[in-house]
N, C-alpha and C. Protein backbone atom coordinates (compact mmCIF):
# COMPACT_ATOMS: atom_id res chain seq x y z
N UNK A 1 0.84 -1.19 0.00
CA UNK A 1 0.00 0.00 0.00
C UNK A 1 0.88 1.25 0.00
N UNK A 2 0.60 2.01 -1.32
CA UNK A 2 1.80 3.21 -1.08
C UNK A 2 1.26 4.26 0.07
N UNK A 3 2.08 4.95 0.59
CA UNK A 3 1.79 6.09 1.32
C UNK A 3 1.68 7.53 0.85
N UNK A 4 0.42 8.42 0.58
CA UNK A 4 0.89 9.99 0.21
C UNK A 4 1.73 10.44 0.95
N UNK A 5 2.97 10.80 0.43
CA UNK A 5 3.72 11.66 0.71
C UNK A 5 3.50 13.68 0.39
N UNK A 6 3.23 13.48 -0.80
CA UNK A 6 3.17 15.14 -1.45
C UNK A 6 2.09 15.26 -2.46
N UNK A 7 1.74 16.06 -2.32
CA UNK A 7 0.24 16.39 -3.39
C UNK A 7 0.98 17.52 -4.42
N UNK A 8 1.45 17.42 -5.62
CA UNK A 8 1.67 18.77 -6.47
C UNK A 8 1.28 19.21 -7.34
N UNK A 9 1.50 20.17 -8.55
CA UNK A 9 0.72 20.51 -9.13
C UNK A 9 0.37 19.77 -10.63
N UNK A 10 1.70 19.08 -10.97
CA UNK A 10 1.86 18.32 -11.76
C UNK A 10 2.11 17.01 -11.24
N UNK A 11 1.83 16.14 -10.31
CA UNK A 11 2.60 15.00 -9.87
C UNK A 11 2.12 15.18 -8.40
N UNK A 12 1.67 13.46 -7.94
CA UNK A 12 1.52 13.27 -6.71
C UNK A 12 2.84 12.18 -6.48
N UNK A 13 3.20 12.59 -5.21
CA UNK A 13 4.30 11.68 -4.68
C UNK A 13 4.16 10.39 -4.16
N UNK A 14 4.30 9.26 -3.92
CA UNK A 14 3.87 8.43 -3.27
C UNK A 14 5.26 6.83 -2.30
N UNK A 15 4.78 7.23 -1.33
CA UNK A 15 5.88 6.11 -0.69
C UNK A 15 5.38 4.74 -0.70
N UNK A 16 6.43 3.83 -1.67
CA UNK A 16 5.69 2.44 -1.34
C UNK A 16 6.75 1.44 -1.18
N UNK A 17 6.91 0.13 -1.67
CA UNK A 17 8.04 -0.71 -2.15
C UNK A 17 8.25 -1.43 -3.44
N UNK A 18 9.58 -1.53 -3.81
CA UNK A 18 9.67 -2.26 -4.94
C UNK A 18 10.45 -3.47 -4.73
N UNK A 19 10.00 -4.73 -5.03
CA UNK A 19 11.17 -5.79 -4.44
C UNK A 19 11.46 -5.93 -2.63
N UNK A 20 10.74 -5.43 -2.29
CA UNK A 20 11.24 -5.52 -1.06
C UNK A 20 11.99 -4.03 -0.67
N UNK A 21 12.26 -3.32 -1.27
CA UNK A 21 13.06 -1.92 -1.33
C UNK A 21 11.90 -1.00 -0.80
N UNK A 22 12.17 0.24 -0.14
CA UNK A 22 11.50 1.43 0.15
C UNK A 22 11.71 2.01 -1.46
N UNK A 23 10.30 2.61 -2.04
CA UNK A 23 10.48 3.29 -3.39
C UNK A 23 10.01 4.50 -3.28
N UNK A 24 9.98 5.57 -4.03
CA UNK A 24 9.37 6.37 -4.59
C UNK A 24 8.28 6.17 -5.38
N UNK A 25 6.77 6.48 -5.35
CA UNK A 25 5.86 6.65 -6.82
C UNK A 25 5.37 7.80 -7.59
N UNK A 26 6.29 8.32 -8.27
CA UNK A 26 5.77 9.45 -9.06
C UNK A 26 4.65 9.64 -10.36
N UNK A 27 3.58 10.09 -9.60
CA UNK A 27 2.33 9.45 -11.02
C UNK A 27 1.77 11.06 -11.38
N UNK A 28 2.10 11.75 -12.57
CA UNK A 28 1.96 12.74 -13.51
C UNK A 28 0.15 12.48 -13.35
N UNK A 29 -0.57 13.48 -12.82
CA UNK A 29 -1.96 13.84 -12.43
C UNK A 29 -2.40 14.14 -14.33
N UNK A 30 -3.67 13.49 -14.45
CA UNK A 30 -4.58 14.72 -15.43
C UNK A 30 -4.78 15.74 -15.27
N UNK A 31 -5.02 16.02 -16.57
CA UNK A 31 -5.59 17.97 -16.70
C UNK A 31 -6.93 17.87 -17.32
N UNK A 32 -8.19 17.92 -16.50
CA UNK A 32 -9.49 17.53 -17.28
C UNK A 32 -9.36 18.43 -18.30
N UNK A 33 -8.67 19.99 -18.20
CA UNK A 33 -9.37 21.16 -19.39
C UNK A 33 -8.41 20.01 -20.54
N UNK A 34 -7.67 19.56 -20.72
CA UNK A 34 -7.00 18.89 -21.82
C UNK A 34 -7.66 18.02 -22.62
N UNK A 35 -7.48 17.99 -23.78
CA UNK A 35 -8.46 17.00 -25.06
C UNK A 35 -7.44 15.47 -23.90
N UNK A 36 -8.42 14.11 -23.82
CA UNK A 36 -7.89 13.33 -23.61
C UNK A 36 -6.72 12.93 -23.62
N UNK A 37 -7.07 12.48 -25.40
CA UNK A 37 -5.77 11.87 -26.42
C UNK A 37 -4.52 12.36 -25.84
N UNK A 38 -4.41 13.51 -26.01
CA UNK A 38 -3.25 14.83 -26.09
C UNK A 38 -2.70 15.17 -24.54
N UNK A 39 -4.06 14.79 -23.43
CA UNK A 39 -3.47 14.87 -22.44
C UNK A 39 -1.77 13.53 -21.54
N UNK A 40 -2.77 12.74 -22.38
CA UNK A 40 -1.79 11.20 -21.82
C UNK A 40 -0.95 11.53 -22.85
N UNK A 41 -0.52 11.89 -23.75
CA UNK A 41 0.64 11.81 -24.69
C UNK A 41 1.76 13.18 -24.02
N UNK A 42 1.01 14.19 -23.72
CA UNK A 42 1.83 15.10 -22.50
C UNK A 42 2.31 14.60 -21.38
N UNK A 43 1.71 13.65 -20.50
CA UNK A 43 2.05 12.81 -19.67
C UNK A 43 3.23 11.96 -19.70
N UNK A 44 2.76 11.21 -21.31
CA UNK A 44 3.75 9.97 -21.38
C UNK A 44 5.09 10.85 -21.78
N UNK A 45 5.06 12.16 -22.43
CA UNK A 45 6.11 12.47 -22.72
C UNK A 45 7.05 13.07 -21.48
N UNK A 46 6.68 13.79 -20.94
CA UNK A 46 7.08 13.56 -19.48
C UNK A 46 7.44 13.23 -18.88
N UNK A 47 6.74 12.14 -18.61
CA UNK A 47 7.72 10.99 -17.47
C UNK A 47 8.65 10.63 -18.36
N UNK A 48 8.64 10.34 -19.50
CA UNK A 48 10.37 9.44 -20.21
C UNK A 48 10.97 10.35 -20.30
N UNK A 49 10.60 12.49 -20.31
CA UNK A 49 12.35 12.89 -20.03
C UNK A 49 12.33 12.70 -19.11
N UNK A 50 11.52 12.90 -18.01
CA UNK A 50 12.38 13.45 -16.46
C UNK A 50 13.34 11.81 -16.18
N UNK A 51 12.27 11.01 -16.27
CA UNK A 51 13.47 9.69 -15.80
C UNK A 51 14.43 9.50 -16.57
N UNK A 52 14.68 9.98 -18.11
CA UNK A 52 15.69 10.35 -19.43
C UNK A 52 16.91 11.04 -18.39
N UNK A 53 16.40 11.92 -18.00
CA UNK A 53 17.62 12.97 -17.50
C UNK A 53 18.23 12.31 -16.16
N UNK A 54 17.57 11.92 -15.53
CA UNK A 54 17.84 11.42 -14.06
C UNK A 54 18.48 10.27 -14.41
N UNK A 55 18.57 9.56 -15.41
CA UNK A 55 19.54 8.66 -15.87
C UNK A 55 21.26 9.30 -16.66
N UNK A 56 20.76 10.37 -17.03
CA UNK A 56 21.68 11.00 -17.62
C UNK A 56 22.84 12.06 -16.83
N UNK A 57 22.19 12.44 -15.88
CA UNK A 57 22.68 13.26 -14.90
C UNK A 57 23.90 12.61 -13.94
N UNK A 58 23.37 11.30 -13.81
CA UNK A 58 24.30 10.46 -12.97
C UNK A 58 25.27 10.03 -13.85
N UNK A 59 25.02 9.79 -15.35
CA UNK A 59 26.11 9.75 -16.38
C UNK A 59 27.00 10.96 -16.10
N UNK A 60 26.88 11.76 -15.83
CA UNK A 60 27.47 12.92 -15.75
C UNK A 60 28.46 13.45 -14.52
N UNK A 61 27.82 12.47 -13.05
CA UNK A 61 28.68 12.28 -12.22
C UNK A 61 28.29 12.58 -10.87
N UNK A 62 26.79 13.27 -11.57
CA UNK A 62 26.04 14.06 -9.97
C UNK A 62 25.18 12.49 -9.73
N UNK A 63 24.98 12.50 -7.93
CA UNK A 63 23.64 11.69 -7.67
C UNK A 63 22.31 11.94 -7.57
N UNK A 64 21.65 11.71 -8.31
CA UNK A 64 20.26 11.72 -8.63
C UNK A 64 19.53 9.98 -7.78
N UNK A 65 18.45 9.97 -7.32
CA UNK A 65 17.66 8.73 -7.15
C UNK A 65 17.78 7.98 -8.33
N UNK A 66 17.78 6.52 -7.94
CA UNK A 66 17.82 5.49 -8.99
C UNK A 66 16.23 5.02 -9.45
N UNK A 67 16.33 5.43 -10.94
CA UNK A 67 15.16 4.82 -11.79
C UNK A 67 14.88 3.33 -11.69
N UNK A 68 13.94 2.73 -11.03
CA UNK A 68 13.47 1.56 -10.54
C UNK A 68 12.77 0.65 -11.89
N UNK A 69 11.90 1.48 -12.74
CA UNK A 69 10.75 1.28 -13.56
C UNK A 69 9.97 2.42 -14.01
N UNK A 70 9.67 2.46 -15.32
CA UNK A 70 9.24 3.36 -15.77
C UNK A 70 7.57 2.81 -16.67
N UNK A 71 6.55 3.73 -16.42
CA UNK A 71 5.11 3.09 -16.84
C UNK A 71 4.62 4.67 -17.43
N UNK A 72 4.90 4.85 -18.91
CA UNK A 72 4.61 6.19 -19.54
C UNK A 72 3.31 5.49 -20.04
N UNK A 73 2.33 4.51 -20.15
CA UNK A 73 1.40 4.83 -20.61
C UNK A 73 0.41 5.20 -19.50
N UNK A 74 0.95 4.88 -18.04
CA UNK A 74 0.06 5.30 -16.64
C UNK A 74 0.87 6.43 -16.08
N UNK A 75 2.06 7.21 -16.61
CA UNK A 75 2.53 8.02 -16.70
C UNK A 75 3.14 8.03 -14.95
N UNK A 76 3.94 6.97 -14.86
CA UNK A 76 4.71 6.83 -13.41
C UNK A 76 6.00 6.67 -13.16
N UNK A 77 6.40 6.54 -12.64
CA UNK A 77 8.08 6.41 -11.95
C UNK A 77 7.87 5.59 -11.30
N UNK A 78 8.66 4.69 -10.76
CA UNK A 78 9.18 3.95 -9.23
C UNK A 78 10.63 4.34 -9.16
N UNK A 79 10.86 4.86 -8.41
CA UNK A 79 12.65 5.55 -8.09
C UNK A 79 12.81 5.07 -6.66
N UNK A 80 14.21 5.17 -6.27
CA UNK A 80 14.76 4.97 -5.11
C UNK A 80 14.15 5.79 -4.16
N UNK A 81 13.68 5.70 -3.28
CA UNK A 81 13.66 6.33 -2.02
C UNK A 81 14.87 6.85 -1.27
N UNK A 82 15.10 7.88 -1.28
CA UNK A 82 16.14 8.38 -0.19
C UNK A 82 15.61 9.31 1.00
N UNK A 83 16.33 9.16 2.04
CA UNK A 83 15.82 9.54 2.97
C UNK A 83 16.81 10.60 3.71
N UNK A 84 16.51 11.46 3.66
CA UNK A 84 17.34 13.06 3.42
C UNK A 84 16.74 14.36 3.86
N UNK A 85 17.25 15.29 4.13
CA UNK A 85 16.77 16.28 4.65
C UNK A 85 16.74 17.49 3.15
N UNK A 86 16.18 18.20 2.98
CA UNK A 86 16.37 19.01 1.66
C UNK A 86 17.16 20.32 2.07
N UNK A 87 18.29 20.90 0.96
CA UNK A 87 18.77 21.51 1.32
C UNK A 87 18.30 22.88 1.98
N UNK A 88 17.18 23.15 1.38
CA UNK A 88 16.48 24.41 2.36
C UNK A 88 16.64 24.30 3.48
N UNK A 89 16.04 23.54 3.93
CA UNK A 89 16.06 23.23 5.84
C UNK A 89 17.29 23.00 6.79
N UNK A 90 18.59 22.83 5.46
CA UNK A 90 19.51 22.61 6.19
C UNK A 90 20.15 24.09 6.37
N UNK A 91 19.96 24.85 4.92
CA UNK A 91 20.05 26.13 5.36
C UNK A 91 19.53 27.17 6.30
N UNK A 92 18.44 26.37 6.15
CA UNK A 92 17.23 27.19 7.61
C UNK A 92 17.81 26.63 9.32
N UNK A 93 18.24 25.90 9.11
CA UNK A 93 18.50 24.78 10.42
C UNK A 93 20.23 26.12 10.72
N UNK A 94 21.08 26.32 9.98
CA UNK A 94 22.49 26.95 9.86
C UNK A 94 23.19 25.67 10.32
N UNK A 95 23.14 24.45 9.45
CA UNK A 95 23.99 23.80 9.73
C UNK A 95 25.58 24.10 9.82
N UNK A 96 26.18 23.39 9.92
CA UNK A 96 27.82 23.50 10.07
C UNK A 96 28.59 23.34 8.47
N UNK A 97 28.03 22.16 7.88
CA UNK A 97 28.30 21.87 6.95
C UNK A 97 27.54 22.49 5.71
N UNK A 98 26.89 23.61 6.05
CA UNK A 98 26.28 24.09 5.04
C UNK A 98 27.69 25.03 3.64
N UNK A 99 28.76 25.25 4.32
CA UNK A 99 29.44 25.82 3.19
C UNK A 99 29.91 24.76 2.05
N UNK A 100 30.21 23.99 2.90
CA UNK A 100 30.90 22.70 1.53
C UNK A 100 29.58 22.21 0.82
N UNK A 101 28.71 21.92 1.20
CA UNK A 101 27.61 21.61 0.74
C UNK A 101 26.96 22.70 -0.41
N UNK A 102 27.07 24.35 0.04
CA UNK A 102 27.23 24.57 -1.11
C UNK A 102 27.62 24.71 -2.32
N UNK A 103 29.48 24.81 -2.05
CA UNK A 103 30.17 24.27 -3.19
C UNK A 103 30.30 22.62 -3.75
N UNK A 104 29.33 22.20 -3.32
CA UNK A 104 29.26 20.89 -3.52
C UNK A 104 27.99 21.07 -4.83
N UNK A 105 27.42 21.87 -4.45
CA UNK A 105 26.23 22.44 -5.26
C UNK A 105 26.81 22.96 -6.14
N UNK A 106 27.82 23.72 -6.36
CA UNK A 106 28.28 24.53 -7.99
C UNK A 106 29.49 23.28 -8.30
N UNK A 107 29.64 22.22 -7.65
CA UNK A 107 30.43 21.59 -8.78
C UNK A 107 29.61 20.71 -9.15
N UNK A 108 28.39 20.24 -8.44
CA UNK A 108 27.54 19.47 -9.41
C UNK A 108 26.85 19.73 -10.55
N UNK A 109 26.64 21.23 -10.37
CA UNK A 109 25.92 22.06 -11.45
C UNK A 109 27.11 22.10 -12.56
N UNK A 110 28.17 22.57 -12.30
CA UNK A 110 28.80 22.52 -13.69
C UNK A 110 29.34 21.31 -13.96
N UNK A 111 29.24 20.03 -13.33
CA UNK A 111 29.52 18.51 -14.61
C UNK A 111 28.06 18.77 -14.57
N UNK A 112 26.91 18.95 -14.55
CA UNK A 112 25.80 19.03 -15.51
C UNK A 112 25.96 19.61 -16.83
N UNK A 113 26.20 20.93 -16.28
CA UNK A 113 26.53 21.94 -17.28
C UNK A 113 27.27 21.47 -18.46
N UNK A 114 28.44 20.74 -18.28
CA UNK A 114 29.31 20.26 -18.74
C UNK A 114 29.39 19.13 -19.37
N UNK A 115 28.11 18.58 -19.54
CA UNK A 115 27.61 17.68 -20.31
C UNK A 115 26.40 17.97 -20.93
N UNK A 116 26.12 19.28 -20.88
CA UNK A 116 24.96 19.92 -21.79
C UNK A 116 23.73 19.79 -21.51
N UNK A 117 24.07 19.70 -19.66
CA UNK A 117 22.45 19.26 -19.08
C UNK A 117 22.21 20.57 -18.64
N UNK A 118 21.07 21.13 -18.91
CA UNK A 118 20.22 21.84 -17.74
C UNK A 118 19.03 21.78 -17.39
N UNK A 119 19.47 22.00 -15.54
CA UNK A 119 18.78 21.45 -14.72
C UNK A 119 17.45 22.15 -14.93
N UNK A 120 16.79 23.68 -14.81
CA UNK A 120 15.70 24.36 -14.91
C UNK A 120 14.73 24.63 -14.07
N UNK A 121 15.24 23.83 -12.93
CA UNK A 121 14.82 24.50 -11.51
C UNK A 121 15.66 24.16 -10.15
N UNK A 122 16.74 24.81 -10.13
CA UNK A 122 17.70 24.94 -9.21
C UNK A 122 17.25 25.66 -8.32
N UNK A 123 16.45 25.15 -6.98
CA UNK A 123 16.03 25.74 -5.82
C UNK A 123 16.54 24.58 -4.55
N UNK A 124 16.53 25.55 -3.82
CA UNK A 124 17.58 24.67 -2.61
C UNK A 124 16.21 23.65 -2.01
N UNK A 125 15.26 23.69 -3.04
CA UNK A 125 14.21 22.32 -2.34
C UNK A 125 14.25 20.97 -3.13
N UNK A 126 15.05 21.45 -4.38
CA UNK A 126 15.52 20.43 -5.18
C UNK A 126 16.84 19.69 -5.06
N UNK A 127 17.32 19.61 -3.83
CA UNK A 127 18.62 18.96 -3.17
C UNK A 127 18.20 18.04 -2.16
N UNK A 128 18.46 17.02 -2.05
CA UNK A 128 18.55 16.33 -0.62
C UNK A 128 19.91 15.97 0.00
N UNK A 129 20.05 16.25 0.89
CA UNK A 129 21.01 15.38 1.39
C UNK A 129 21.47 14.38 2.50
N UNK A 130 21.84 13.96 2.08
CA UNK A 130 22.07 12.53 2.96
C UNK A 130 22.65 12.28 4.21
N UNK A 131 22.65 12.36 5.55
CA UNK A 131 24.18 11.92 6.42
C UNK A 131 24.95 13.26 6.52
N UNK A 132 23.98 14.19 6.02
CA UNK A 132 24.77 15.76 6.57
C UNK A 132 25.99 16.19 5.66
N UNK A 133 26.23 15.53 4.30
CA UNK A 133 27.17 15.60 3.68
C UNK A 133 27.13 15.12 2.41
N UNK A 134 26.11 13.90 1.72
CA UNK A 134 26.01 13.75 0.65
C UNK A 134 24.83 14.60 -0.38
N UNK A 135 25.33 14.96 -1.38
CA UNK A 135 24.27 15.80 -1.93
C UNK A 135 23.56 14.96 -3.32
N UNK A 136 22.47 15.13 -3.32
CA UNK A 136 21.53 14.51 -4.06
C UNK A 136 20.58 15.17 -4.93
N UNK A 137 20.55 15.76 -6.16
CA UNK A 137 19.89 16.36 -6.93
C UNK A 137 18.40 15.78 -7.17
N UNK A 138 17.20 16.02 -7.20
CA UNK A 138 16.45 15.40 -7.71
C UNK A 138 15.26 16.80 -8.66
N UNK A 139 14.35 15.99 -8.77
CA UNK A 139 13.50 16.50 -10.14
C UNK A 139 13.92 17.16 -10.94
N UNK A 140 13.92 16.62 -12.29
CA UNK A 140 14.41 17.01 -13.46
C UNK A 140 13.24 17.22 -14.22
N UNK A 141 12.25 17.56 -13.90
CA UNK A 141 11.05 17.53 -14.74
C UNK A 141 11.45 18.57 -16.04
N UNK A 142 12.10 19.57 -15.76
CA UNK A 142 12.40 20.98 -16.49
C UNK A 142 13.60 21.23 -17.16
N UNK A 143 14.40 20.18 -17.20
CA UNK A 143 15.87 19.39 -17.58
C UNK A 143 15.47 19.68 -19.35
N UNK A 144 16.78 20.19 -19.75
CA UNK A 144 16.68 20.09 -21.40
C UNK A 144 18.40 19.97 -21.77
N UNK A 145 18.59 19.72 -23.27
CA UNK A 145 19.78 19.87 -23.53
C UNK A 145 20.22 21.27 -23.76
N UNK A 146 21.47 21.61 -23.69
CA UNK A 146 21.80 22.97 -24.17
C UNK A 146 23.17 22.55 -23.62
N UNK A 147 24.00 23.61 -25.04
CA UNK A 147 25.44 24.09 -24.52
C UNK A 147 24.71 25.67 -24.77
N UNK A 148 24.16 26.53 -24.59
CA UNK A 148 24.25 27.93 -24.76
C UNK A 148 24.76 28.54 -23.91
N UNK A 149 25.63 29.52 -23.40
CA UNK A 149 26.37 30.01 -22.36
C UNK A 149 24.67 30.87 -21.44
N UNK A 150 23.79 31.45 -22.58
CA UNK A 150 23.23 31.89 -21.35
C UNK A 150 22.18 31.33 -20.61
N UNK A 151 21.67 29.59 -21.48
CA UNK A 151 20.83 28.71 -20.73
C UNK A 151 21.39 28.61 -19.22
N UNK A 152 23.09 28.30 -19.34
CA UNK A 152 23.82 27.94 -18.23
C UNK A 152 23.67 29.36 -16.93
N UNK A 153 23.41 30.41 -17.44
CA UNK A 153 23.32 31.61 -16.49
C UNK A 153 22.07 31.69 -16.13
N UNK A 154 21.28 31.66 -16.97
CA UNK A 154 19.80 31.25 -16.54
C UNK A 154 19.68 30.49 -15.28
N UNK A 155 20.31 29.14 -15.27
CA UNK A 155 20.05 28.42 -14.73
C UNK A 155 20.81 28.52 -13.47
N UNK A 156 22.01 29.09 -13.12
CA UNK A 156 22.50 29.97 -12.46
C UNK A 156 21.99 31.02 -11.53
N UNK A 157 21.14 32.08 -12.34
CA UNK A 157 20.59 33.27 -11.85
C UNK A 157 19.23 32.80 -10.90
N UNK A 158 18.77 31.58 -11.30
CA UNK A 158 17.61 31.03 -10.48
C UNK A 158 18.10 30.87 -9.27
N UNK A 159 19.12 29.95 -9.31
CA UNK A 159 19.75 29.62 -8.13
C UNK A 159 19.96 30.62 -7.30
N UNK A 160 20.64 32.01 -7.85
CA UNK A 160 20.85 33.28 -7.18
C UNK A 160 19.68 33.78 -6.52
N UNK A 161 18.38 33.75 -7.31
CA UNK A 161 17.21 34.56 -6.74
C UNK A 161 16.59 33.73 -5.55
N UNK A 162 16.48 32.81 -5.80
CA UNK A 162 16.40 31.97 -4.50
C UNK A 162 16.67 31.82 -3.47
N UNK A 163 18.18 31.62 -3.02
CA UNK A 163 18.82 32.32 -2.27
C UNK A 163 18.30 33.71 -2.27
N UNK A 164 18.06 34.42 -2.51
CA UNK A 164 18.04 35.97 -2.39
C UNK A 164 16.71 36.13 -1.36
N UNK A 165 15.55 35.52 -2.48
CA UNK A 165 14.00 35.39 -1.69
C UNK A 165 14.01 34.75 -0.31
N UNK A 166 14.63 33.56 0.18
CA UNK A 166 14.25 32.50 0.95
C UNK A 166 15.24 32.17 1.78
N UNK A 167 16.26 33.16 1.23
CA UNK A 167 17.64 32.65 2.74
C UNK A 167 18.45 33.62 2.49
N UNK A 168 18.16 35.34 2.44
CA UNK A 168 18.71 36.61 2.70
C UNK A 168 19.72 36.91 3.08
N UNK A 169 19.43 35.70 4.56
CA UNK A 169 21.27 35.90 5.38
C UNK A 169 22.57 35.45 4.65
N UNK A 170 22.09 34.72 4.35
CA UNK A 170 24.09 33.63 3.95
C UNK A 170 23.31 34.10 2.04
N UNK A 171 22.73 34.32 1.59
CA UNK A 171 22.49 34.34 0.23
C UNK A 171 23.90 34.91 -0.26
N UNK A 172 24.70 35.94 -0.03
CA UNK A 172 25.78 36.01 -1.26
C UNK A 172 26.59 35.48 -0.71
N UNK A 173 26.89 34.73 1.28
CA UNK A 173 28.45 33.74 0.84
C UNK A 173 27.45 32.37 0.23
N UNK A 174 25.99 32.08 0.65
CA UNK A 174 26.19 31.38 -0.19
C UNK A 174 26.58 30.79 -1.95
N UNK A 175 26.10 31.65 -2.60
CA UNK A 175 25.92 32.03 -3.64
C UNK A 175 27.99 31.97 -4.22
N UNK A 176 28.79 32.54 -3.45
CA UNK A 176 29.78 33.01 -4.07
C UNK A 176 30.53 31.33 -3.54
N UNK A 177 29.94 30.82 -2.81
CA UNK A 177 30.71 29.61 -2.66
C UNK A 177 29.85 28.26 -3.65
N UNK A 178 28.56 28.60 -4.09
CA UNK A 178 28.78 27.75 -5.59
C UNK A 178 29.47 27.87 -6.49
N UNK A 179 29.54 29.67 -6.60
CA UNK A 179 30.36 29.46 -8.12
C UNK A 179 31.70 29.52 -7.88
N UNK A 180 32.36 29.41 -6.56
CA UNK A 180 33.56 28.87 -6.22
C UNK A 180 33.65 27.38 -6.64
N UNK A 181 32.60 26.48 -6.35
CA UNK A 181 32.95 25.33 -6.45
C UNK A 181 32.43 25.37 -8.20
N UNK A 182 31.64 25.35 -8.80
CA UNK A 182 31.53 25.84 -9.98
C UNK A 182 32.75 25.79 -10.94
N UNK A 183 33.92 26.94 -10.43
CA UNK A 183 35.20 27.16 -10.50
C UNK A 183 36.00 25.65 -10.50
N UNK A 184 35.70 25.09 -9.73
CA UNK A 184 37.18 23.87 -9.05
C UNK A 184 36.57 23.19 -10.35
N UNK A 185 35.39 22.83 -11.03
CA UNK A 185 35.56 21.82 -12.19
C UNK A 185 35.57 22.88 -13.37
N UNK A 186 34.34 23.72 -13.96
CA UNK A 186 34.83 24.51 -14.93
C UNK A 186 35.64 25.28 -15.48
N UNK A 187 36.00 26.63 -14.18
CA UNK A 187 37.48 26.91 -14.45
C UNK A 187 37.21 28.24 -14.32
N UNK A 188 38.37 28.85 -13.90
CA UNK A 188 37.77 30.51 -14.22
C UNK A 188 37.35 31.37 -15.19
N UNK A 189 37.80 31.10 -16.20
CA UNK A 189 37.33 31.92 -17.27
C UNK A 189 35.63 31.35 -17.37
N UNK A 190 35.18 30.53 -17.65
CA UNK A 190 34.08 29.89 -17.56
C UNK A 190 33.01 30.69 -16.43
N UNK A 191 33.28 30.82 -15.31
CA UNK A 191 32.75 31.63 -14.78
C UNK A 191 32.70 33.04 -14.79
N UNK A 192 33.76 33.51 -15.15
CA UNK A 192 33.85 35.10 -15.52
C UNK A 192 32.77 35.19 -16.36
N UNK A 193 32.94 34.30 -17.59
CA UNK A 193 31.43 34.69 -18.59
C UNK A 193 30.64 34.19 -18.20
N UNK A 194 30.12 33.71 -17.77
CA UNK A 194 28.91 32.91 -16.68
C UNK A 194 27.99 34.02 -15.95
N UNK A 195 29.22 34.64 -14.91
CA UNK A 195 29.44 35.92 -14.18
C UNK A 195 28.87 36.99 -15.49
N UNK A 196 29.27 37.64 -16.27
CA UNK A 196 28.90 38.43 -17.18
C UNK A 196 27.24 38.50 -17.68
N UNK A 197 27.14 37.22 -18.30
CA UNK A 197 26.02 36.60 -18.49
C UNK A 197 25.08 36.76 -17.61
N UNK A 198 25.23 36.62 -16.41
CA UNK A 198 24.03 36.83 -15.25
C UNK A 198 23.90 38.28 -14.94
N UNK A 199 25.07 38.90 -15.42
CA UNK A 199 25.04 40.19 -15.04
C UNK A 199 23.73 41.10 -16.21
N UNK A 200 23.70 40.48 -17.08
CA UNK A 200 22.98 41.05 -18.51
C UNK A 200 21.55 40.37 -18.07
N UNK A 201 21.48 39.40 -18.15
CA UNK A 201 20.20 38.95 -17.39
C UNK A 201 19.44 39.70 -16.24
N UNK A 202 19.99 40.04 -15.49
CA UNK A 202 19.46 41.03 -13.80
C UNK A 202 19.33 42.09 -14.70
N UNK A 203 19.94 42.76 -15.62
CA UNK A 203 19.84 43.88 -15.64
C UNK A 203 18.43 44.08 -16.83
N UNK A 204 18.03 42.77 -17.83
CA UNK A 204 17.22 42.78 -18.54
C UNK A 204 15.55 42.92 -17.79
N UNK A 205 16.21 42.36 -16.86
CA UNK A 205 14.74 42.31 -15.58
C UNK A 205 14.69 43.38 -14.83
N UNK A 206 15.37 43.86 -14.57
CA UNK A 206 15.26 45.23 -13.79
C UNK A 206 14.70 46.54 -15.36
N UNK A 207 14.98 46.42 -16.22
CA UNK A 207 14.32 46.70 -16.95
C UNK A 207 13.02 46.73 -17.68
N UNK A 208 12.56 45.43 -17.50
CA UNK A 208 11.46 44.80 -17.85
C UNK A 208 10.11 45.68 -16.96
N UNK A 209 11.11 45.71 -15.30
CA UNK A 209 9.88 45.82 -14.01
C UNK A 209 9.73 47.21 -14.04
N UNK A 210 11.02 47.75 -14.92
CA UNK A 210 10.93 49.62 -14.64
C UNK A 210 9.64 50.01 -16.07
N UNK A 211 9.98 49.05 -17.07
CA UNK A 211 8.64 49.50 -18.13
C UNK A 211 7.00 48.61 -17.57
């Protein structure tokens, strides 16, 4: 019998087992306003990227939950269960280990990066971590390919505003200690334009809000 875990807007969560294993059940909800047909084919397409990427991501070197089984015509997941605290709370909590943990966060982001993944919603509720020290990426629902330098700032600048909205205090050491770690795999120049890039971005929005 699975357990509700999370009700969302696209996707209900669900705790159950697979094999004997604690699992994850991720089952992609209908949209009644949607023509049928068209709705389950949005669905099915769906679930095969996000579990696409979450297979791909770990190609890449970051840990993501392990894909158990995949059911795109009932539009589900069974993934690993991990059992983890999310990085928000650890930032809310002021853990100890919250600095390495964030540069643990910009070097996972750039071997994403660095294999032409982006992530597309980098919020510190999309981290778990494990044992106070292992970091764990999850939902990729919003995951696409790209090498464009400013997908990668995009995806960057989210991360920034976030921090900014939801954890004020440590937001710029946190922030300056991703793209420190960021740095230890991509490199400096890489970030300088990265850095640039986000800089043109803030300033396109601060524009946007002044018209």
């Amino acid at each position: 019998m699975e357990r509700l875990m999370r009700r969302g807007a696209e996707a209900d969560i669900y705790l159950g087992e697979w094999f004997g294993k604690e699992a994850i059940l991720k089952i992609r909800k209908p949209k009644p306003y949607r023509q049928k047909e068209l709705d389950m084919e949005i669905r099915k397409r769906r679930t095969l990227h996000e579990a696409s990427f979450l297979v791909e991501a770990r190609k890449a070197g970051v840990l993501t939950p392990l894909v158990y089984f995949i059911d795109p015509k009932n539009a589900e997941i069974v993934m690993q269960y991990i059992k983890g605290m999310r990085l928000r709370e650890m930032i809310f909590d002021q853990r100890a280990n919250v600095d390495e943990l964030c540069s643990e966060v910009g070097r996972s982001i750039a071997k994403l990066h660095g294999s032409s993944i982006i992530h597309g919603d980098l919020t510190t509720s999309n981290f778990l971590v494990v044992d106070n020290s292992t970091l764990i990426f999850i939902d990729f629902g919003l995951a696409f390919f790209s090498q464009r330098l400013e997908d990668m700032a995009v995806d960057l600048h989210l991360m920034k505003e976030v921090l900014t909205s939801a954890h004020s205090e440590v937001a710029d050491r946190a922030f300056s200690l991703i793209l420190k770690g960021y740095e230890s795999i991509a490199g400096a120049n890489r970030v300088k334009d990265l850095t640039r890039k986000m800089g043109e971005i803030e300033r396109r929005g601060r524009y946007a809000r002044v018209e």
